[in-house]
Protein backbone atom coordinates (compact mmCIF):
# COMPACT_ATOMS: atom_id res chain seq x y z
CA UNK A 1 -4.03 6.66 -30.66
CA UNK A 2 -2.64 9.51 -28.08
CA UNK A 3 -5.72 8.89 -26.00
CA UNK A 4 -4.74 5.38 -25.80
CA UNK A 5 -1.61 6.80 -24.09
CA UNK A 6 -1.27 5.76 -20.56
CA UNK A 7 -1.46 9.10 -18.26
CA UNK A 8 0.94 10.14 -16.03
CA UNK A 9 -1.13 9.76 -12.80
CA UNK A 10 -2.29 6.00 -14.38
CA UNK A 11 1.53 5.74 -14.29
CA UNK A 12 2.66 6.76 -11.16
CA UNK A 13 0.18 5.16 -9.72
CA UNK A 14 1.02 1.88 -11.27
CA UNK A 15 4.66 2.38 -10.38
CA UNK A 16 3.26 2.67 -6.75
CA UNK A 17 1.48 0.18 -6.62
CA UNK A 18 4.23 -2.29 -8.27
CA UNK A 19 6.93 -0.84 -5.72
CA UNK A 20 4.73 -1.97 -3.10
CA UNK A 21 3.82 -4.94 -4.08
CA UNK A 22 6.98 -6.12 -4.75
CA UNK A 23 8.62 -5.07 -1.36
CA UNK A 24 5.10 -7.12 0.68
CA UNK A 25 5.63 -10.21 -1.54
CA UNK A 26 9.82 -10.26 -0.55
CA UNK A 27 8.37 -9.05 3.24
CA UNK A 28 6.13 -12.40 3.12
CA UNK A 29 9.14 -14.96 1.85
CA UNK A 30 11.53 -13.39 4.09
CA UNK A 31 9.03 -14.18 7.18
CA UNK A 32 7.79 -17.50 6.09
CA UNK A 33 11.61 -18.35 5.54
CA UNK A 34 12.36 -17.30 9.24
CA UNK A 35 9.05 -18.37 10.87
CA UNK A 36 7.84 -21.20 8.72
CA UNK A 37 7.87 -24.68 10.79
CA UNK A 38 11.38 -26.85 10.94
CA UNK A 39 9.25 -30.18 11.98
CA UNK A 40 10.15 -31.64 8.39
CA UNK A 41 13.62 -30.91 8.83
CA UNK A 42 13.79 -32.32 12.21
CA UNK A 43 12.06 -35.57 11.04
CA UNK A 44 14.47 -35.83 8.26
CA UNK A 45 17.41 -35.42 10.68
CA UNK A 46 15.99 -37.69 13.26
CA UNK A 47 15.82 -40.62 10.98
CA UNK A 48 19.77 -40.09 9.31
CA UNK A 49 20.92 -40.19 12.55
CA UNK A 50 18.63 -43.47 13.18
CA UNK A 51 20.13 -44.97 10.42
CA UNK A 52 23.48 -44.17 11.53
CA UNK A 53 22.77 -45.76 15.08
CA UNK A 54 21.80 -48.58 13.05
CA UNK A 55 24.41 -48.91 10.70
CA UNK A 56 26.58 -48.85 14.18
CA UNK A 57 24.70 -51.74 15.47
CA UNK A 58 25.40 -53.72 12.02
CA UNK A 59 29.25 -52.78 12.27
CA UNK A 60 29.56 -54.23 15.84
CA UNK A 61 27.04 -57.47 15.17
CA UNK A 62 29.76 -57.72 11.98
CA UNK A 63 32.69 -57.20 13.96
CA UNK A 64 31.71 -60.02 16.61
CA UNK A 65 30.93 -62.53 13.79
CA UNK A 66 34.00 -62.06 12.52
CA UNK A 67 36.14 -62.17 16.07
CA UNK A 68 34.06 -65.20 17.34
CA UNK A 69 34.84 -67.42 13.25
CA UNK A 70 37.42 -70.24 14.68
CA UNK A 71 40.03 -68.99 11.82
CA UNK A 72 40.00 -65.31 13.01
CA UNK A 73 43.38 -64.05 13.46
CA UNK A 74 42.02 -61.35 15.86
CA UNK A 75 43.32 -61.67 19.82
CA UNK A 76 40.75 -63.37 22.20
CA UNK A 77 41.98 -60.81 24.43
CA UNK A 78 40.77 -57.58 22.69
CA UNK A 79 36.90 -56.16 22.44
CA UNK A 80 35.40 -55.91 19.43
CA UNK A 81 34.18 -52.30 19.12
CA UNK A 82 31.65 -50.38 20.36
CA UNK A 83 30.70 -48.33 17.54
CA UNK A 84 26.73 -48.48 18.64
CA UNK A 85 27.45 -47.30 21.67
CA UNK A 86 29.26 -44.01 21.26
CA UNK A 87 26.71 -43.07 18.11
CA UNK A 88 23.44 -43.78 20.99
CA UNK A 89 25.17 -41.80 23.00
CA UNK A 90 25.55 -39.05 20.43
CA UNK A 91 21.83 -39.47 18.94
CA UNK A 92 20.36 -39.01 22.49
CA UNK A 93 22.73 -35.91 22.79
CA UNK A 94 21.24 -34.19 20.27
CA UNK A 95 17.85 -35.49 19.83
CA UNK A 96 17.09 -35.86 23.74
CA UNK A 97 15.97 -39.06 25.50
CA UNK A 98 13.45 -41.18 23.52
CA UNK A 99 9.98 -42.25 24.65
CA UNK A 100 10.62 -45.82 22.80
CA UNK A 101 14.03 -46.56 20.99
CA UNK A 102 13.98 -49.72 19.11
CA UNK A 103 17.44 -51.08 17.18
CA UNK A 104 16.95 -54.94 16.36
CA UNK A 105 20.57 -55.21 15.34
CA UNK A 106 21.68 -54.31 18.60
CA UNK A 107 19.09 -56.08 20.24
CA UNK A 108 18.57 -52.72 22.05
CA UNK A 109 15.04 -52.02 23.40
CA UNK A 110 14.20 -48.56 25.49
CA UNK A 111 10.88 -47.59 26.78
CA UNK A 112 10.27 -45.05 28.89
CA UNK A 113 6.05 -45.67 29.20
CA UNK A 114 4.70 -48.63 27.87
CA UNK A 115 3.15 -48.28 24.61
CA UNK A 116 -0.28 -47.73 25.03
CA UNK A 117 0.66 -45.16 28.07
CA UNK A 118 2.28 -43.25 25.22
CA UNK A 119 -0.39 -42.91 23.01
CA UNK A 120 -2.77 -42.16 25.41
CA UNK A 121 -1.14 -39.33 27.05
CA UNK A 122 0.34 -38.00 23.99
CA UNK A 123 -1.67 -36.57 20.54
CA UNK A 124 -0.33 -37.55 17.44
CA UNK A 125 0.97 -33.78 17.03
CA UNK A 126 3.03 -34.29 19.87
CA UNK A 127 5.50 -36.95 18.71
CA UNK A 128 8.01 -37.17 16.32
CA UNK A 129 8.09 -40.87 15.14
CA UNK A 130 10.56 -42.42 12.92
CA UNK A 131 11.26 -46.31 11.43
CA UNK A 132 14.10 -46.90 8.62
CA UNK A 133 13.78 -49.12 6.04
CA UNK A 134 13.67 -52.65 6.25
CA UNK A 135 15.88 -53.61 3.18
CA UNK A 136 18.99 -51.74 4.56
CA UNK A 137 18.76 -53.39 8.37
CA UNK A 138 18.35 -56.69 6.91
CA UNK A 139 18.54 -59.44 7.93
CA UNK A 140 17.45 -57.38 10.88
CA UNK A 141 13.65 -55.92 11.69
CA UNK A 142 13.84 -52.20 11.10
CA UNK A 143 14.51 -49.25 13.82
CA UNK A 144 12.03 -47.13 14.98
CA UNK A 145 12.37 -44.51 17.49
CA UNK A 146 9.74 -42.17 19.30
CA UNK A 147 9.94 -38.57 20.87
CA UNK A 148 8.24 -36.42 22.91
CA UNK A 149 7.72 -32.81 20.85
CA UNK A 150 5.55 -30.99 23.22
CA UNK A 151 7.91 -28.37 23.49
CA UNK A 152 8.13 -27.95 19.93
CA UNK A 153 4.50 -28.26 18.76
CA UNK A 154 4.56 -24.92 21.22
CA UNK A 155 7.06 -22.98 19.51
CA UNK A 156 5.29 -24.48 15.91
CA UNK A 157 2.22 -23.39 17.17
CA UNK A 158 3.89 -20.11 18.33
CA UNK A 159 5.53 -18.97 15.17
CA UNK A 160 2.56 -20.23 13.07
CA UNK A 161 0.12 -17.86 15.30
CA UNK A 162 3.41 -15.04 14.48
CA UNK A 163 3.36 -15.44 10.67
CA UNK A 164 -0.36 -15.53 10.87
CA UNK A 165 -0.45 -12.04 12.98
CA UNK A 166 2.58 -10.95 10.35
CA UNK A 167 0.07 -11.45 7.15
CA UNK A 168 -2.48 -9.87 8.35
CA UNK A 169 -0.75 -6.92 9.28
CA UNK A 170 1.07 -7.01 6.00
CA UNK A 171 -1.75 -7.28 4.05
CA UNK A 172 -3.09 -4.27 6.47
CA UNK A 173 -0.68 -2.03 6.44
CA UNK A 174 -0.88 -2.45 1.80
CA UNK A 175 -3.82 -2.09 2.05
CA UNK A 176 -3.16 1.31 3.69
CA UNK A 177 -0.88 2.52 1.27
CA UNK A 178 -2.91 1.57 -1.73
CA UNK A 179 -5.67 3.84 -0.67
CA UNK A 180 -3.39 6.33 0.17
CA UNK A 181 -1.81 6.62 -3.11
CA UNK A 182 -5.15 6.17 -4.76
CA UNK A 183 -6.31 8.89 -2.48
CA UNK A 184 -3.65 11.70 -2.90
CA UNK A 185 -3.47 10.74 -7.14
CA UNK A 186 -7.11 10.33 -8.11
CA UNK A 187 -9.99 10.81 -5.25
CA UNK A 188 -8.50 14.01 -3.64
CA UNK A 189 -8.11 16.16 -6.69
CA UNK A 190 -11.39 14.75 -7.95
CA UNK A 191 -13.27 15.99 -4.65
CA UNK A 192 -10.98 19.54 -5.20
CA UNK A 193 -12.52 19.80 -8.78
CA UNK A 194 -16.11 18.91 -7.28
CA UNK A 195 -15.81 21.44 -4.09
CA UNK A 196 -14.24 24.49 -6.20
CA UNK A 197 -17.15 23.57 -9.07
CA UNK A 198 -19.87 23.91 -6.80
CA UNK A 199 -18.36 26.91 -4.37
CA UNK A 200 -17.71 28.57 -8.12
CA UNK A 201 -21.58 28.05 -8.43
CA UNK A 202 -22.73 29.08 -5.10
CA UNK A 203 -20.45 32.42 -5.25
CA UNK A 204 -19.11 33.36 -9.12
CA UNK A 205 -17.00 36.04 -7.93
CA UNK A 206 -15.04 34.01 -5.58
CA UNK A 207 -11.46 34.17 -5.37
CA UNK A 208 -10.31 31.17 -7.55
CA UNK A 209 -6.62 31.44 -6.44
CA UNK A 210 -4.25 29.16 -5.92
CA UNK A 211 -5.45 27.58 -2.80
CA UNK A 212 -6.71 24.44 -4.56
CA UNK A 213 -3.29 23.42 -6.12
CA UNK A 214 -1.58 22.27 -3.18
CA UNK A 215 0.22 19.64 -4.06
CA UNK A 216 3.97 18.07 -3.85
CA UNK A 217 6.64 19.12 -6.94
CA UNK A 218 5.92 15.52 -7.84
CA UNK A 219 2.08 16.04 -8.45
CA UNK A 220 2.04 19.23 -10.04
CA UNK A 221 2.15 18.40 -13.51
CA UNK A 222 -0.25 15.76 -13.10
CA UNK A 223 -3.11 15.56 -15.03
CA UNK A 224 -5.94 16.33 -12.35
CA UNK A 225 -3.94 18.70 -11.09
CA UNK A 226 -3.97 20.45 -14.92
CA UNK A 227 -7.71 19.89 -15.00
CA UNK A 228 -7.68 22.01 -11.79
CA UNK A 229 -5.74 24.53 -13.13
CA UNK A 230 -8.16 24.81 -16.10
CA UNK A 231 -10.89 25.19 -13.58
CA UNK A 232 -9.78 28.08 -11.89
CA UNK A 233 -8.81 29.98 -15.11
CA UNK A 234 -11.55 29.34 -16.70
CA UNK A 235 -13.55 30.50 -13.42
CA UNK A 236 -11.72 33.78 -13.49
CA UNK A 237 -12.16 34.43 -17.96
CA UNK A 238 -15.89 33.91 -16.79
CA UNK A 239 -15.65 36.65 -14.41
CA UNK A 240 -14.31 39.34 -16.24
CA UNK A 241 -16.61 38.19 -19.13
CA UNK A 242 -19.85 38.22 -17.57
CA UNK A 243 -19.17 40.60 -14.76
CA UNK A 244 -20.85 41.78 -11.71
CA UNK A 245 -24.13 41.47 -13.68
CA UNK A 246 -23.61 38.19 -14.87
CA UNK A 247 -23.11 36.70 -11.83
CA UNK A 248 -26.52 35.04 -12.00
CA UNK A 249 -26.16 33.79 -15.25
CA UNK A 250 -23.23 31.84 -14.24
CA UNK A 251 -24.89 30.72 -11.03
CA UNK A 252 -27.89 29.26 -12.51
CA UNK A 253 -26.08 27.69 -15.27
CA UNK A 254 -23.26 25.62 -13.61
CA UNK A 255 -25.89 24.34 -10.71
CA UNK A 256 -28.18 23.29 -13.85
CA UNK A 257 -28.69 19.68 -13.70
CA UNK A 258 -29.01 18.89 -17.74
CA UNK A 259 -25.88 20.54 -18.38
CA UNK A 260 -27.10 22.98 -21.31
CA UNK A 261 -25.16 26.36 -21.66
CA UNK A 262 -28.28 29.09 -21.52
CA UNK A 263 -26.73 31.97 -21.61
CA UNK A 264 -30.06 34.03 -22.20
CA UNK A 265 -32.06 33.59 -18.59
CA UNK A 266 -35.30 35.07 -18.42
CA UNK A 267 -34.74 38.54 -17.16
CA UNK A 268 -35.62 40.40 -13.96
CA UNK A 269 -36.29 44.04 -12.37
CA UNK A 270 -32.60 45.03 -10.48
CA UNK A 271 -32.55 48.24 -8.44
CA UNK A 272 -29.17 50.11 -8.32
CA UNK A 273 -26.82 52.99 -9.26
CA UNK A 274 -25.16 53.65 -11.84
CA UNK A 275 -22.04 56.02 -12.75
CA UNK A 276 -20.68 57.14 -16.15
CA UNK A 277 -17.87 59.14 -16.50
CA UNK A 278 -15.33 59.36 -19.37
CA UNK A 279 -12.03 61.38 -20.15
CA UNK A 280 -12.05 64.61 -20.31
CA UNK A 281 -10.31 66.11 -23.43
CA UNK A 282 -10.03 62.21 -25.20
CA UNK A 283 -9.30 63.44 -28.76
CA UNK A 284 -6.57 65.54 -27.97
CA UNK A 285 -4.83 63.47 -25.65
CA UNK A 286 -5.28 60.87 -28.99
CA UNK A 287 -3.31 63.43 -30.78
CA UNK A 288 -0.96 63.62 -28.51
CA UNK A 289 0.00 60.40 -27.52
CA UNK A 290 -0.69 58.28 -30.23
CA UNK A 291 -0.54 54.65 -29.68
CA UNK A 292 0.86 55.32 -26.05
CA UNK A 293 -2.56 56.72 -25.77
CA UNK A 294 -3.83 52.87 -24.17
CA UNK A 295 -1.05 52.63 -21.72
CA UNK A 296 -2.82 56.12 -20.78
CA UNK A 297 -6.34 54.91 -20.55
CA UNK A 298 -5.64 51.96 -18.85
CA UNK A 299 -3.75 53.58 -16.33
CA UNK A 300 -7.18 55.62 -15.63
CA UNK A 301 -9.28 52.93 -16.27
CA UNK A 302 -7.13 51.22 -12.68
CA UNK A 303 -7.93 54.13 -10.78
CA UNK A 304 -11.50 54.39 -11.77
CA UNK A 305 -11.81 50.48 -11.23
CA UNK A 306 -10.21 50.51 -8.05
CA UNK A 307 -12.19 53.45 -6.61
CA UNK A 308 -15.45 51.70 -7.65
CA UNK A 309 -14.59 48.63 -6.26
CA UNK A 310 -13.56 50.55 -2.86
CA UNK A 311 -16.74 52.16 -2.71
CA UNK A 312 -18.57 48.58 -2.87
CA UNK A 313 -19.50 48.99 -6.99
CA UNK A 314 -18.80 47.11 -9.90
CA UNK A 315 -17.05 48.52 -13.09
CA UNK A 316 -19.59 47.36 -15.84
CA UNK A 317 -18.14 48.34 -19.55
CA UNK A 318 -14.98 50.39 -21.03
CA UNK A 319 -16.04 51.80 -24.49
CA UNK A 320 -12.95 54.25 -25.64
CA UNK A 321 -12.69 57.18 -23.12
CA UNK A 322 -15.96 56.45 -21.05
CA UNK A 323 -16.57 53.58 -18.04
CA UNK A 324 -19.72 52.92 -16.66
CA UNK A 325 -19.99 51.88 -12.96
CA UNK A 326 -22.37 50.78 -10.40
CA UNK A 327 -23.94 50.11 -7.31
CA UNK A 328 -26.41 47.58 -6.83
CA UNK A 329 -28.76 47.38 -3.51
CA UNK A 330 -28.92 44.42 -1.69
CA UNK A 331 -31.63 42.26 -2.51
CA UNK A 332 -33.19 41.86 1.05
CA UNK A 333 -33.53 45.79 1.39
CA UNK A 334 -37.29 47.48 0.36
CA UNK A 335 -37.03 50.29 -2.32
């Protein structure tokens, strides 16, 4: 069941991911809502005020039947009203001038260009037609008007190429980050395992430090980044293990391609030099110190090491008081 645990780079990675995804999907509402096409709306308004022009024209038709009965108590004198005229004059305010404006209850008629004129120098895309219903202008036909939306099949077209260029650079720009994440959680400290592996192979006594653990505070407890720490310490327990003379050992078996752990290769000649040397005196310095008597040794044992290593050798073994050291010749010179 604990491997069934999510990890903690599976989780910060989904949290990523989730963040991101959350801020491009309220990105892509917030631009459709600001760039997405109005034509509906301005169809929808163009037709209430149609029907308000016409509902004009029925009040004044109304108002003249009434002021023309022989029992009307209205003065001869006074006009009916005009209530059809003031709302045309407020529809082609804010609408603009029609190409056709048709109103049978005000027996009103406009055309700028003849019918057929209009619809062949105009696509269908390019006007904004609109007809009420007949039930509510009875006993009247029904209204219909016609404009001219060049202009604003432009801008349409306009903000429909600007959402268009918005998505894809949206969808760009996540993609972007995705990878990135990806990148800097999983592939990059998989590639740091693979290059200090085979660098570890190609030179065993190569300074696993610290160099492969850069990472942010955020990343460092992470579990690649653990499996990189494991790496390098294991690295250096195999060098003070095996030693200078196991050097090949631990070449040969990490750049194995089956995998198996031989630990006994098949053995060759090796020229070099090597130097014993031991404490003089051991047994009564024993005596003497007691179990202080390690701190002592060691203490020698860092001088001995140090020199060795100074003078190009290799400390080989510690057995109690003695240390044996030594020097091997390069491979390519002739003995």
């Amino acid at each position: 069941d604990d491997l069934l645990e999510p990890t903690l780079v599976g989780t910060r990675l989904q949290a990523l991911i989730t963040n991101k995804v959350i801020v491009g999907v309220l990105l892509m509402l917030l631009a459709f809502t600001l760039l997405d096409s109005t034509q509906n709306e301005t169809a929808s308004l163009a037709l209430s005020g149609l029907e308000s022009l016409e509902r004009a024209a029925l009040a004044d038709a109304a108002s003249a039947r009434a002021a023309a009965a022989p029992n009307s108590s209205s003065s001869a004198s006074s006009p009916p009203p005009q209530f059809f005229v003031a709302q045309l004059d407020m529809y082609t305010f804010t609408f603009g001038e029609p190409l056709e404006l048709m109103v049978p209850a005000a027996n009103y008629t406009f055309r700028e260009m003849p019918r057929a004129a209009i619809e062949r120098e105009f696509r269908t895309i390019e006007l904004l037609e609109v007809e009420t219903d007949t039930t509510a202008s009875f006993p009247y036909s029904s209204s219909a008007a016609t404009f001219d939306k060049r202009a604003d099949a432009k801008v349409e077209a306009g903000l429909s190429m600007a959402l268009t260029a918005f998505v894809i650079l949206l969808l760009l720009v996540g993609n972007f980050l995705l990878q990135r994440d990806t990148k800097n959680l999983v592939v990059r400290p998989i590639e740091r395992m693979s290059q200090l592996i085979m660098r570890f192979a190609a030179n065993p006594f190569m300074d696993v430090s610290s160099r492969y653990l850069h990472e942010s505070s955020d990343a460092a407890h992470t579990e690649t980044n653990v499996l990189i720490r494991m790496i390098t310490r294991f690295g250096a327990l195999l060098q003070v293990a095996f030693g200078r003379a196991g050097a090949e050992i631990i070449s040969q078996n990490m750049q194995g391609a089956d995998g198996d752990l031989q630990p006994i290769l098949p053995g060759r000649k090796v020229d070099a030099i090597f130097g014993f040397c031991d404490i003089r005196g051991f047994t009564d310095l024993t005596e003497a110190l007691k179990e202080d008597v390690m701190v002592f040794v060691n203490c020698v044992a860092n001088v001995v090491h140090d020199t060795a290593v100074g003078h190009y050798g290799s400390p080989n073994k510690n057995v109690g008081d003695a240390f044996l050291l030594v020097w091997k010749y390069d491979d390519s010179l002739e003995m």
